[in-house]
Protein backbone atom coordinates (compact mmCIF):
# COMPACT_ATOMS: atom_id res chain seq x y z
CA UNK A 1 -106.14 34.17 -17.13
CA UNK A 2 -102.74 33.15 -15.47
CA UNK A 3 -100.20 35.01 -16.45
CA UNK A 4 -96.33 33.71 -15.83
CA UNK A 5 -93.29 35.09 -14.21
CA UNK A 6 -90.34 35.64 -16.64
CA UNK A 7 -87.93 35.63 -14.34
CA UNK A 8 -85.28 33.37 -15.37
CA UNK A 9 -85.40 31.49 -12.23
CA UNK A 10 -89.23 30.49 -12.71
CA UNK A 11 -89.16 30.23 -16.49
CA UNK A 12 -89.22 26.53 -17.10
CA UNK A 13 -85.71 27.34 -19.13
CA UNK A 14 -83.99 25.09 -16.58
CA UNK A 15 -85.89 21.87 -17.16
CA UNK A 16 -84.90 22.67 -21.01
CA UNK A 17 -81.57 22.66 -20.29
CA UNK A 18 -81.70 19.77 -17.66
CA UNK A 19 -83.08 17.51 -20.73
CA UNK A 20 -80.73 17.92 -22.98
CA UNK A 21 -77.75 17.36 -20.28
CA UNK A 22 -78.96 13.98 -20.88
CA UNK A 23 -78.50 13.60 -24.40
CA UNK A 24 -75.33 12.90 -26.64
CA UNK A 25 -75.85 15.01 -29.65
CA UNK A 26 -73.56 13.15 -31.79
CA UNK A 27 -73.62 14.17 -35.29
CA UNK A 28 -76.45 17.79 -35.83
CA UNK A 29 -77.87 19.54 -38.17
CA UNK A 30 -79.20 23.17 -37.46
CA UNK A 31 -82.16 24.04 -39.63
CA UNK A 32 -82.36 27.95 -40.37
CA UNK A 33 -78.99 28.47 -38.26
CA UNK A 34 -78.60 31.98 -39.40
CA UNK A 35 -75.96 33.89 -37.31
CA UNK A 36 -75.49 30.28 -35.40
CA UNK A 37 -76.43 31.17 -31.96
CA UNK A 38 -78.62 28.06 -31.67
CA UNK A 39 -75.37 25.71 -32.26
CA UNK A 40 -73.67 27.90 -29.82
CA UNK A 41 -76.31 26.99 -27.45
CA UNK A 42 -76.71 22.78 -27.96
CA UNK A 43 -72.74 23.19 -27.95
CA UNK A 44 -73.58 24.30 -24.20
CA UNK A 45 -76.52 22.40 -23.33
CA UNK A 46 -75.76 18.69 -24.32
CA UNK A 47 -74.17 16.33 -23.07
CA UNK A 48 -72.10 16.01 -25.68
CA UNK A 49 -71.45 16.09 -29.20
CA UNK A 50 -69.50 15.17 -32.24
CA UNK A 51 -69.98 17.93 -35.29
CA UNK A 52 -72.23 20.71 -36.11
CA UNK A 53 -73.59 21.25 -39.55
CA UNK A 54 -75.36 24.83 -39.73
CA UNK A 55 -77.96 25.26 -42.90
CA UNK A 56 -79.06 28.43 -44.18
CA UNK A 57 -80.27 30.92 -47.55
CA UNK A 58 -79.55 33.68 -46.06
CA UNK A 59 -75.56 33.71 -46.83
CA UNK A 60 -75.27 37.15 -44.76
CA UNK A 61 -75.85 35.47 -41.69
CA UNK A 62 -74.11 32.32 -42.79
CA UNK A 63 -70.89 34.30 -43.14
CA UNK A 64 -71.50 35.71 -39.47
CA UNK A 65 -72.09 32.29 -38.42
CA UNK A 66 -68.88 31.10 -39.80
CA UNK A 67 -67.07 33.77 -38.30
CA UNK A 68 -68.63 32.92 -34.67
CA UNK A 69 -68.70 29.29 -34.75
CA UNK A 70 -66.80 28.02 -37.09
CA UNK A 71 -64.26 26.55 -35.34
CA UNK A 72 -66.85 23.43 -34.52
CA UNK A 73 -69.21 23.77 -36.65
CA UNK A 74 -69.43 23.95 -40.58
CA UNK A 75 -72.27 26.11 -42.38
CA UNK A 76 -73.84 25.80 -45.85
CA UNK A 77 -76.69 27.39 -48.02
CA UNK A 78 -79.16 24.91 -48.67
CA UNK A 79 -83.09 24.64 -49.09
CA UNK A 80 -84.82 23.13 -45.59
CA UNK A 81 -87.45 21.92 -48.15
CA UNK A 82 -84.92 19.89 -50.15
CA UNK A 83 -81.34 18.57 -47.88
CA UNK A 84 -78.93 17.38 -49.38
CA UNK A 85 -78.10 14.67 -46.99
CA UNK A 86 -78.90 10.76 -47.23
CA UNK A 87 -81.41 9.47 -44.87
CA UNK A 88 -81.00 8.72 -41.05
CA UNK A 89 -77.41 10.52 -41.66
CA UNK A 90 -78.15 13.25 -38.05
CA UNK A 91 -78.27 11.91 -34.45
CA UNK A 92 -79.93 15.15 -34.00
CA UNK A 93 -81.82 17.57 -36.01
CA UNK A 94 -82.81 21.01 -34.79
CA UNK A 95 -84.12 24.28 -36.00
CA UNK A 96 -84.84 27.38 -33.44
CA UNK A 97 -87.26 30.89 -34.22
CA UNK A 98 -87.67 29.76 -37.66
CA UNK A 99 -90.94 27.99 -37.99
CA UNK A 100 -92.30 31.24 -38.86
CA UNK A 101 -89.73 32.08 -41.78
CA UNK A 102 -90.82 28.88 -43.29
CA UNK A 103 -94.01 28.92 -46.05
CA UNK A 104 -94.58 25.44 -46.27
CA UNK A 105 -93.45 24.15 -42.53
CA UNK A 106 -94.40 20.10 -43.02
CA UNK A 107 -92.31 19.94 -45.67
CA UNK A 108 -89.37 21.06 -43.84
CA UNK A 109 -90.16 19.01 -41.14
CA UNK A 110 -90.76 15.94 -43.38
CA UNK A 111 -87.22 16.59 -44.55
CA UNK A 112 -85.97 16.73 -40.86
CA UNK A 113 -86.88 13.48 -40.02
CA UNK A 114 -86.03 12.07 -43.12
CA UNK A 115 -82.54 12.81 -42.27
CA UNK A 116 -82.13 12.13 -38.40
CA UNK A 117 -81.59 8.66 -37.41
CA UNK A 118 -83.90 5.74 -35.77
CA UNK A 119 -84.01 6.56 -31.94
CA UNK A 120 -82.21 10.50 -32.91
CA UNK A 121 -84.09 13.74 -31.92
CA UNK A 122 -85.63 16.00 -33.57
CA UNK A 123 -85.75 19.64 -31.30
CA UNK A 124 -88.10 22.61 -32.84
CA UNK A 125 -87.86 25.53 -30.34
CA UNK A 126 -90.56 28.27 -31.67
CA UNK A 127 -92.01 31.12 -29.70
CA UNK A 128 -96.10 31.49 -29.56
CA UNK A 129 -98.61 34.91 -29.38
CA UNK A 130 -101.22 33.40 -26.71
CA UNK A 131 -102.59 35.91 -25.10
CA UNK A 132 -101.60 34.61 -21.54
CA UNK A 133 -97.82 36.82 -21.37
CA UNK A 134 -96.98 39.68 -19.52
CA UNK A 135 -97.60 43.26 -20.95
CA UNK A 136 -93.71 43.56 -21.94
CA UNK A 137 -94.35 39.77 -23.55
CA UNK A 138 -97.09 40.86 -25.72
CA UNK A 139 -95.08 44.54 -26.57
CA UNK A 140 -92.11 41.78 -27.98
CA UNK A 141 -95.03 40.16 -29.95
CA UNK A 142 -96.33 43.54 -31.46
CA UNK A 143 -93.03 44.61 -32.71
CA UNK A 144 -92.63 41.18 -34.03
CA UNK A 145 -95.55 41.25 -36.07
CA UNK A 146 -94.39 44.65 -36.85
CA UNK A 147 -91.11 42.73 -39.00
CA UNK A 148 -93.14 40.77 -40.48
CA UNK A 149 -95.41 43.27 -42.62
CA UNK A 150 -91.46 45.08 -43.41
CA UNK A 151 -90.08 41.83 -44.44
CA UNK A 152 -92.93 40.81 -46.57
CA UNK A 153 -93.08 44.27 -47.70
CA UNK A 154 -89.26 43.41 -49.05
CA UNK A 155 -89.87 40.05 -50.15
CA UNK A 156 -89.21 37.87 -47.60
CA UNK A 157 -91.76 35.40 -46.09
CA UNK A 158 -92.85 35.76 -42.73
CA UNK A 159 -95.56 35.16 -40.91
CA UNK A 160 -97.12 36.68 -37.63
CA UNK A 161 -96.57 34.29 -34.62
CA UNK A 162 -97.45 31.15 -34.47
CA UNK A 163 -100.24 30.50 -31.27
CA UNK A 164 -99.22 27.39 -29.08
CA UNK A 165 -101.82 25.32 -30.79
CA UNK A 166 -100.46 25.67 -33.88
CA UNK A 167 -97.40 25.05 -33.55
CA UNK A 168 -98.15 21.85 -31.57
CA UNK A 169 -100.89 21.08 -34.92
CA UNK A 170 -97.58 21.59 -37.44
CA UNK A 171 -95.19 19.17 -35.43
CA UNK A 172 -98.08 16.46 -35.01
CA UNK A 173 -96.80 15.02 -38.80
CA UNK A 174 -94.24 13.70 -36.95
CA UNK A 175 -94.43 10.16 -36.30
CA UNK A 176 -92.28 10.34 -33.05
CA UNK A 177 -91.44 7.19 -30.19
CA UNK A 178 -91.39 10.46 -27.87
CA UNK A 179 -92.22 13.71 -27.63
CA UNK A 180 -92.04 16.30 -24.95
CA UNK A 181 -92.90 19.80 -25.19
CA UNK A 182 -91.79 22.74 -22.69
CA UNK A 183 -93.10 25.48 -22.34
CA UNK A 184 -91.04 28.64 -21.40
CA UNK A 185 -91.61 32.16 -20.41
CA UNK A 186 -87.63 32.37 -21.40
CA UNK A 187 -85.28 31.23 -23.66
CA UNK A 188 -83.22 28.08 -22.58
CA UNK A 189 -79.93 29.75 -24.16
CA UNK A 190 -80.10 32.82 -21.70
CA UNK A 191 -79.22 30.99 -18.65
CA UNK A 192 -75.89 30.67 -20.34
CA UNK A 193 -76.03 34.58 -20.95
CA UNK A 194 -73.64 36.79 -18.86
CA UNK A 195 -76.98 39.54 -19.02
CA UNK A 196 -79.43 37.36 -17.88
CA UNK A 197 -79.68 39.43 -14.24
CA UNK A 198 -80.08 42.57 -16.89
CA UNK A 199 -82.83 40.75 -18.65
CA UNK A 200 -84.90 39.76 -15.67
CA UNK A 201 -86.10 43.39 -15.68
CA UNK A 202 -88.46 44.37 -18.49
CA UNK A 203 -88.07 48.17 -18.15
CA UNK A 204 -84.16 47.74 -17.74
CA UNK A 205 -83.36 51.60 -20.27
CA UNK A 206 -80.68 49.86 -22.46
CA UNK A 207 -83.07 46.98 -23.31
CA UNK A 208 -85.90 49.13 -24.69
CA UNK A 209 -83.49 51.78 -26.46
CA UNK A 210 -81.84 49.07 -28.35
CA UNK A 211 -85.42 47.91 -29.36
CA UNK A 212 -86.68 51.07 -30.25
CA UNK A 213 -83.56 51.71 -32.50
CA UNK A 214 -84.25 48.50 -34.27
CA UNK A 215 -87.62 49.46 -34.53
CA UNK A 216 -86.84 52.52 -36.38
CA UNK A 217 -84.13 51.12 -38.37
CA UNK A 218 -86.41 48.48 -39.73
CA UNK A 219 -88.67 51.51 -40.61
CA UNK A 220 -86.24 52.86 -42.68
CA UNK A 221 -85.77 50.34 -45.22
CA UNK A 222 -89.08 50.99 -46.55
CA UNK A 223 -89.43 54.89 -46.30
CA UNK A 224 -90.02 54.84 -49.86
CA UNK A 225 -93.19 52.71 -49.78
CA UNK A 226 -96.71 53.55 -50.18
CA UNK A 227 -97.17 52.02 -47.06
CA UNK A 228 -94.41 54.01 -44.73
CA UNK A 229 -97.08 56.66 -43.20
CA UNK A 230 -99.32 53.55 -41.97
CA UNK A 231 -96.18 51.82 -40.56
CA UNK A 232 -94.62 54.63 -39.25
CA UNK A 233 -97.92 55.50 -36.99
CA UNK A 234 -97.90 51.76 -35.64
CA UNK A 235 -93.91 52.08 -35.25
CA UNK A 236 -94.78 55.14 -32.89
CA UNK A 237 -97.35 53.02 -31.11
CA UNK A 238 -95.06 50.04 -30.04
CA UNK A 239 -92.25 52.50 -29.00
CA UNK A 240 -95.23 53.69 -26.62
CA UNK A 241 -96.04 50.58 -25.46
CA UNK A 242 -92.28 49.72 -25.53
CA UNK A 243 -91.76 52.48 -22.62
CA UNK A 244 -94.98 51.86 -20.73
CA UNK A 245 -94.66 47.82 -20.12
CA UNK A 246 -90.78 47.53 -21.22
CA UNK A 247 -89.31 44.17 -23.28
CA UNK A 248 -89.45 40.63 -22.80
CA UNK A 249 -88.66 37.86 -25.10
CA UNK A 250 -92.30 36.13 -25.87
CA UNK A 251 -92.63 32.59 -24.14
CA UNK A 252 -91.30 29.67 -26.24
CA UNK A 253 -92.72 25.86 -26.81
CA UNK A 254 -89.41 23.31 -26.45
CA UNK A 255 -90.23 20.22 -28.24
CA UNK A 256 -88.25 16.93 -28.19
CA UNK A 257 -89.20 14.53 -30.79
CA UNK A 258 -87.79 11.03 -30.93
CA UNK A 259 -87.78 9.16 -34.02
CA UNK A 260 -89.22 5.24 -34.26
């Protein structure tokens, strides 16, 4: 079983980012935006661009987003499962880490290309659980799943992690002229990061103690559950693993989609 380097350098992150040098964004739409760090990152990564629309529910995050970005980009609450936009109105249409959010996926991504234009891109960036990561890789995926039994525990749908197969099996209802998919031990958006030297290192201390204190702060919002003494033991367990193999983001699939 081959197991890849995460070191930005060798990530595959750079042919991301070389791609989308190429592109004009023109008018885009980012599905899920939340805090709007994906716009930040097209806003670095494309050739060029016009406007930014940023969608969301959560209006929490959309208020953070706002306050980050919102000198080029505007941000609304809005259902991904129902736009309110006219069709072929986006040159480009992305959404980024929130395939998994999403309880019925196709018809999100039916809505997607509904709204991006003839020869406009759609770009899904989604990180998967095979097994072939590093030990710090599959630590990030634990304590990911971890969220997801809180979350769903508090209402909020969300899945475990998506394997590579089916993600590519969810994007295959598109009825793209193109589409590539990368795949990444990294994110594209870190090689824009001023701590991407700091994140090369899986057992770098500050890392893994902010990850543990999320850890245990997610913990805490269901102390009051039935469940808390089951969690709690497997919240113990990842902060083992945690400072045994360290933390690395999971590797990501990239795909570019190109509508007839």
């Amino acid at each position: 079983m081959e197991v890849r380097s995460t070191t930005l350098a060798y990530s595959g992150a750079d042919k991301i980012v070389k791609k989308l040098k190429e592109i004009s964004g023109g008018k885009i739409l980012d599905i899920g935006t939340g805090g709007g760090g994906f716009v930040g990152f097209l806003k670095q990564a494309l050739k060029s661009f016009d406007s930014f629309i940023g969608i969301d529910l959560n209006e929490e995050k959309l208020k953070k987003a706002e306050k980050r970005f919102g000198t080029i980009a505007q941000f609304k609450k809005m259902n991904a499962e129902k736009l309110d936009f006219q069709d072929e109105t986006f040159d480009v249409v992305s959404m980024a880490s929130s395939l998994h959010h999403l309880e019925r996926p196709e018809e999100v991504l039916k809505e997607m290309f509904r709204v991006v234009k003839p020869q406009g891109y759609l770009i899904i960036q989604e990180m998967y659980s095979n097994l072939t990561q590093t030990e710090a890789q599959l630590t990030t995926l634990q304590d990911h799943h971890f969220g997801a039994k809180i979350d769903t525990l508090l209402g909020e749908y969300h899945r475990e992690t998506y394997t590579k197969e089916e993600i590519k099996g969810i994007v295959s209802i598109l009825n793209a002229e193109e589409l590539e998919i990368f795949d990444s031990t990294r994110y594209p958006k870190c090689l824009f990061c001023e701590e991407k030297e700091q994140c090369d290192n899986p057992m770098d201390k500050e890392l893994i103690q902010s990850q543990i204190k999320y850890l245990k702060s997610s913990l805490e919002k269901i102390s009051d559950y039935p469940e808390y003494e089951q969690l709690e033991k497997e919240a113990k367990k990842i902060e083992q693993d945690l400072r045994k193999n360290g933390i690395t983001d999971a590797s990501i699939l990239f795909i570019l989609a190109k509508k007839n």
